[in-house]
N, C-alpha and C. Protein backbone atom coordinates (compact mmCIF):
# COMPACT_ATOMS: atom_id res chain seq x y z
N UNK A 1 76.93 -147.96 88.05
CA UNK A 1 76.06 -148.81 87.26
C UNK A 1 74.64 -148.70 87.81
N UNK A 2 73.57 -148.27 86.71
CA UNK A 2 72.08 -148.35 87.30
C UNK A 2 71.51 -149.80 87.49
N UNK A 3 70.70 -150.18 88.27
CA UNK A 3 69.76 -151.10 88.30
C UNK A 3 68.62 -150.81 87.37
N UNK A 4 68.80 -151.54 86.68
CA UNK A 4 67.65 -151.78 85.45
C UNK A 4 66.04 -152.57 86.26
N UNK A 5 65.15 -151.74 86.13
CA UNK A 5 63.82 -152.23 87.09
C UNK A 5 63.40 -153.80 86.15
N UNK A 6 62.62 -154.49 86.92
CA UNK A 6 61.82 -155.52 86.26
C UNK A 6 61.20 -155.25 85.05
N UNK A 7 60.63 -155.80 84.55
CA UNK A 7 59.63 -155.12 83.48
C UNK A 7 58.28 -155.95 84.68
N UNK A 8 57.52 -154.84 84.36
CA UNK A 8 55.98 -155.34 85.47
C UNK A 8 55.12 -156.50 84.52
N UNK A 9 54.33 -157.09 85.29
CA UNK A 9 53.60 -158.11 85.03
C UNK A 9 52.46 -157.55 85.16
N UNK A 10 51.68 -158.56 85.02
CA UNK A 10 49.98 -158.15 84.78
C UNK A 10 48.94 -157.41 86.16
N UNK A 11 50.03 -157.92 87.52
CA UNK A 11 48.99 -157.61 88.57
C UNK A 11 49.91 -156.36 89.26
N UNK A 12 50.75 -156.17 88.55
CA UNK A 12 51.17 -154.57 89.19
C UNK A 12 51.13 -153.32 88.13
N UNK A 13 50.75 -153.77 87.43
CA UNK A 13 50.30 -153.04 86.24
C UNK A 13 48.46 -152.87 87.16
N UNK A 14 48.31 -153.73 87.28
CA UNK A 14 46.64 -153.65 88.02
C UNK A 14 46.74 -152.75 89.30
N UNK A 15 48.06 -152.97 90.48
CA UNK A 15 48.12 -152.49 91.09
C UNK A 15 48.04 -150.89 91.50
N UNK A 16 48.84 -150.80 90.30
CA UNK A 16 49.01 -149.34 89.93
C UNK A 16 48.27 -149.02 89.61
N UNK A 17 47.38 -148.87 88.68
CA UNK A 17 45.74 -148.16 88.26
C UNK A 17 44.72 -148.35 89.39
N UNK A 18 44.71 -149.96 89.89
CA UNK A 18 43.72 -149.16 91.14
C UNK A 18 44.22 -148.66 92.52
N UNK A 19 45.47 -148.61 92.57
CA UNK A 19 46.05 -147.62 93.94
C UNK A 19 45.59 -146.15 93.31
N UNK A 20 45.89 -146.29 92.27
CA UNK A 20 45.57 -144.63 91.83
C UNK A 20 44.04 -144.17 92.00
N UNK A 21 43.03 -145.09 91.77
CA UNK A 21 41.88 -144.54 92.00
C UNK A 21 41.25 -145.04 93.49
N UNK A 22 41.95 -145.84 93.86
CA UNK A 22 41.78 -145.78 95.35
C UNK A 22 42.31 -144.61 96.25
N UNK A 23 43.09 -144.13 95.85
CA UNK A 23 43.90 -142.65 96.24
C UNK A 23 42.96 -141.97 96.12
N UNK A 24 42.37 -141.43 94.50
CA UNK A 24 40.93 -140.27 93.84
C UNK A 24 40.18 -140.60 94.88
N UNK A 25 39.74 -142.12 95.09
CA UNK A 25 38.50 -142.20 95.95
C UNK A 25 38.58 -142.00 97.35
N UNK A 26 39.61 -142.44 97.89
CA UNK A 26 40.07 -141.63 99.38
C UNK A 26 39.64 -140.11 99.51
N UNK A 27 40.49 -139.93 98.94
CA UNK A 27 40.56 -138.50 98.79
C UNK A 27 39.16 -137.57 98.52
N UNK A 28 38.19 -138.17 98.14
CA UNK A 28 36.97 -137.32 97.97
C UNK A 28 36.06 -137.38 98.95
N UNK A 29 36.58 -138.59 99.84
CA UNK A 29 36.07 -138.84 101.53
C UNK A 29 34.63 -140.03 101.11
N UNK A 30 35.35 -141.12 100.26
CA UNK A 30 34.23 -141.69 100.04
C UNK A 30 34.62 -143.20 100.31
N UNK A 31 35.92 -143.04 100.91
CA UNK A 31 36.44 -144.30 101.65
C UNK A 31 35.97 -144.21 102.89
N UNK A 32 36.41 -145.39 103.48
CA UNK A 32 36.52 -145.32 105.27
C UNK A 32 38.04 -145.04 105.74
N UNK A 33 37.83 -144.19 106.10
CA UNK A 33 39.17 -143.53 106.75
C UNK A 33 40.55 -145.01 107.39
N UNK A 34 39.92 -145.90 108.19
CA UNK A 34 40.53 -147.30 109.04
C UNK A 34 41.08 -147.65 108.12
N UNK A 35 40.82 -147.32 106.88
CA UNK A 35 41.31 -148.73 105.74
C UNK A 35 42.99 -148.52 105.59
N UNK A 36 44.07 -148.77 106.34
CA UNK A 36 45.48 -148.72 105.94
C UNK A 36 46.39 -150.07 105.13
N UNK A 37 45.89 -150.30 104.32
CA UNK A 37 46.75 -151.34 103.80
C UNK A 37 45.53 -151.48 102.30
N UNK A 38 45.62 -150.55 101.38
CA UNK A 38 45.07 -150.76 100.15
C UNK A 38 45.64 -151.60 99.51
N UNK A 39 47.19 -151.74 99.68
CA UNK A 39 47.56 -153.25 98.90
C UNK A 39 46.94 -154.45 99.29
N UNK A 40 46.33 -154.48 100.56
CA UNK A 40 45.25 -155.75 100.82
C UNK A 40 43.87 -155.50 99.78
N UNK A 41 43.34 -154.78 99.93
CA UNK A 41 42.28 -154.87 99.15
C UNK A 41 42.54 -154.67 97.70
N UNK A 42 43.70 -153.92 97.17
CA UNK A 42 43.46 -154.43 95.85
C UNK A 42 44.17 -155.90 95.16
N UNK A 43 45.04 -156.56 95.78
CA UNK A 43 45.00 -157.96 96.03
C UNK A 43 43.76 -158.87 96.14
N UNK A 44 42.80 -158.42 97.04
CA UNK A 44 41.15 -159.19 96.75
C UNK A 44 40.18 -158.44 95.93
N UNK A 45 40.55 -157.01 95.28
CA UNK A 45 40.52 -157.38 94.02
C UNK A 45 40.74 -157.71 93.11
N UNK A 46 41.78 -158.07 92.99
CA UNK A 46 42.47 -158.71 91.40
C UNK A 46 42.01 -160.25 91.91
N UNK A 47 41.57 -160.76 92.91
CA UNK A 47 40.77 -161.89 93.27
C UNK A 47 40.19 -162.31 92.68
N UNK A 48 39.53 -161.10 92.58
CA UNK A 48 37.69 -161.28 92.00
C UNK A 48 37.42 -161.15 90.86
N UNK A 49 38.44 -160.35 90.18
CA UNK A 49 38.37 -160.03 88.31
C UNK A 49 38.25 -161.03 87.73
N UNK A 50 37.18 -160.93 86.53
CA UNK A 50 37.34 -161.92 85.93
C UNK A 50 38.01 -162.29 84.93
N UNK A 51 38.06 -163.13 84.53
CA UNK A 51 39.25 -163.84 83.40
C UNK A 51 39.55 -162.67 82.10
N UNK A 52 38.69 -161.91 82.06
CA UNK A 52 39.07 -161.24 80.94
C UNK A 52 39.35 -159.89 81.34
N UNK A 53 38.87 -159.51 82.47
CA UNK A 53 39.82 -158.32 82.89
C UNK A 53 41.42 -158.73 83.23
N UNK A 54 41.31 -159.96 83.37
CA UNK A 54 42.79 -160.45 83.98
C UNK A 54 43.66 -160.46 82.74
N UNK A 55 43.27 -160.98 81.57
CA UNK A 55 43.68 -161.38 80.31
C UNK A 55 43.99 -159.55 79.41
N UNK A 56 42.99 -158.61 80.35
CA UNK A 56 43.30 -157.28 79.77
C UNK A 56 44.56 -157.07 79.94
N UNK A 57 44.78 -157.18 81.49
CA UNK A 57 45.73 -156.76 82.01
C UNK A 57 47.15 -158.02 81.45
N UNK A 58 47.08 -158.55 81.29
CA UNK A 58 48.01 -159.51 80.84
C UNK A 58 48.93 -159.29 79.46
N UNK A 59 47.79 -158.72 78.92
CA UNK A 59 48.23 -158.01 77.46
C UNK A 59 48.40 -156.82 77.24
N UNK A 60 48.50 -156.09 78.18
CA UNK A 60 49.19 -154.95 79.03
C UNK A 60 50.78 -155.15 79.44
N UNK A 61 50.71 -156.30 80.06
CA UNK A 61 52.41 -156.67 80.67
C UNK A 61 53.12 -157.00 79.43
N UNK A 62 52.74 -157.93 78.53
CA UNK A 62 53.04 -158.69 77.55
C UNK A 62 53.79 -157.28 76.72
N UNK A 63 53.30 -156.04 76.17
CA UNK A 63 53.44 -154.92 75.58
C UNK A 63 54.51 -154.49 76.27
N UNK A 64 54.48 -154.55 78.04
CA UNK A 64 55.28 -153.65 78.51
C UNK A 64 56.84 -154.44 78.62
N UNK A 65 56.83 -156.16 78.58
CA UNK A 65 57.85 -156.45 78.55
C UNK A 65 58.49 -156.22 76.63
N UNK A 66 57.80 -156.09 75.77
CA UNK A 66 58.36 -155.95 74.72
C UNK A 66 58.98 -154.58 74.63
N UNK A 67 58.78 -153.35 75.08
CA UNK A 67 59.01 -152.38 75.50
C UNK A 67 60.21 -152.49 76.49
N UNK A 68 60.32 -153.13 77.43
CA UNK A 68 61.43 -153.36 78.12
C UNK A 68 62.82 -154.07 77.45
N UNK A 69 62.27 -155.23 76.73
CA UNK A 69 63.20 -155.71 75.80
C UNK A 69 64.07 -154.96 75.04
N UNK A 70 63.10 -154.04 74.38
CA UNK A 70 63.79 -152.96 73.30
C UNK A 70 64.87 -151.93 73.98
N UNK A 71 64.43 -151.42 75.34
CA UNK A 71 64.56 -150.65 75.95
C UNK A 71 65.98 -151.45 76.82
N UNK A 72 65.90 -152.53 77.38
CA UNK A 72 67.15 -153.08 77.98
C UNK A 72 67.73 -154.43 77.65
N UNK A 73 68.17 -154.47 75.94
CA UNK A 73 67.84 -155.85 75.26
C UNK A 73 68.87 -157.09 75.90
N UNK A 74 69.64 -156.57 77.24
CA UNK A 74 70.72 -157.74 77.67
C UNK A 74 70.15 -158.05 79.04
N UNK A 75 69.23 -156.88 79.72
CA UNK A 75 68.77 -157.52 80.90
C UNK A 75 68.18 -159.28 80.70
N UNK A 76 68.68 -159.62 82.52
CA UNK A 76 68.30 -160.63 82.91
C UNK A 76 68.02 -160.63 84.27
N UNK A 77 67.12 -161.20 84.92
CA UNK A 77 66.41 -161.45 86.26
C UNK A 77 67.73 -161.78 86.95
N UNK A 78 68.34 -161.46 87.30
CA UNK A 78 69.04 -162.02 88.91
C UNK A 78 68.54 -161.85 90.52
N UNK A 79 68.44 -162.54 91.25
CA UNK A 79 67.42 -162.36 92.52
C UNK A 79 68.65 -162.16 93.30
């Protein structure tokens, strides 16, 4: 039997797009090398976003759980 993933929410949906360009931007040597824990900083950024970048991203998750629905229409959260 597979484990059926979560459907993501609004701030790992965020997570994921800016790990990815925090990666591009590493990588072109335009970070500071010390920085090991980008999940800290993009955590204080999703801080700082404002309400309607937050609300972007929200209606982003909202899509992706309807997509999940379709996709696994008996899942349920068990912890």
């Amino acid at each position: 039997m597979c484990k059926v993933p979560r459907p993501p929410n609004a701030f790992i949906i965020y997570h994921r797009n800016k790990s990815k360009e925090l990666a591009k931007f590493k990588s072109n040597g335009k970070s500071e090398s010390n920085e090991r824990h980008p999940s800290k900083t993009v955590a204080e950024m999703w801080k700082e976003e404002p309400a309607e970048i937050k609300l972007q991203y929200q209606r982003e998750a909202d899509l992706a759980l309807v997509e999940h629905k379709k996709k696994y229409p008996f899942y349920k959260y068990k912890p």
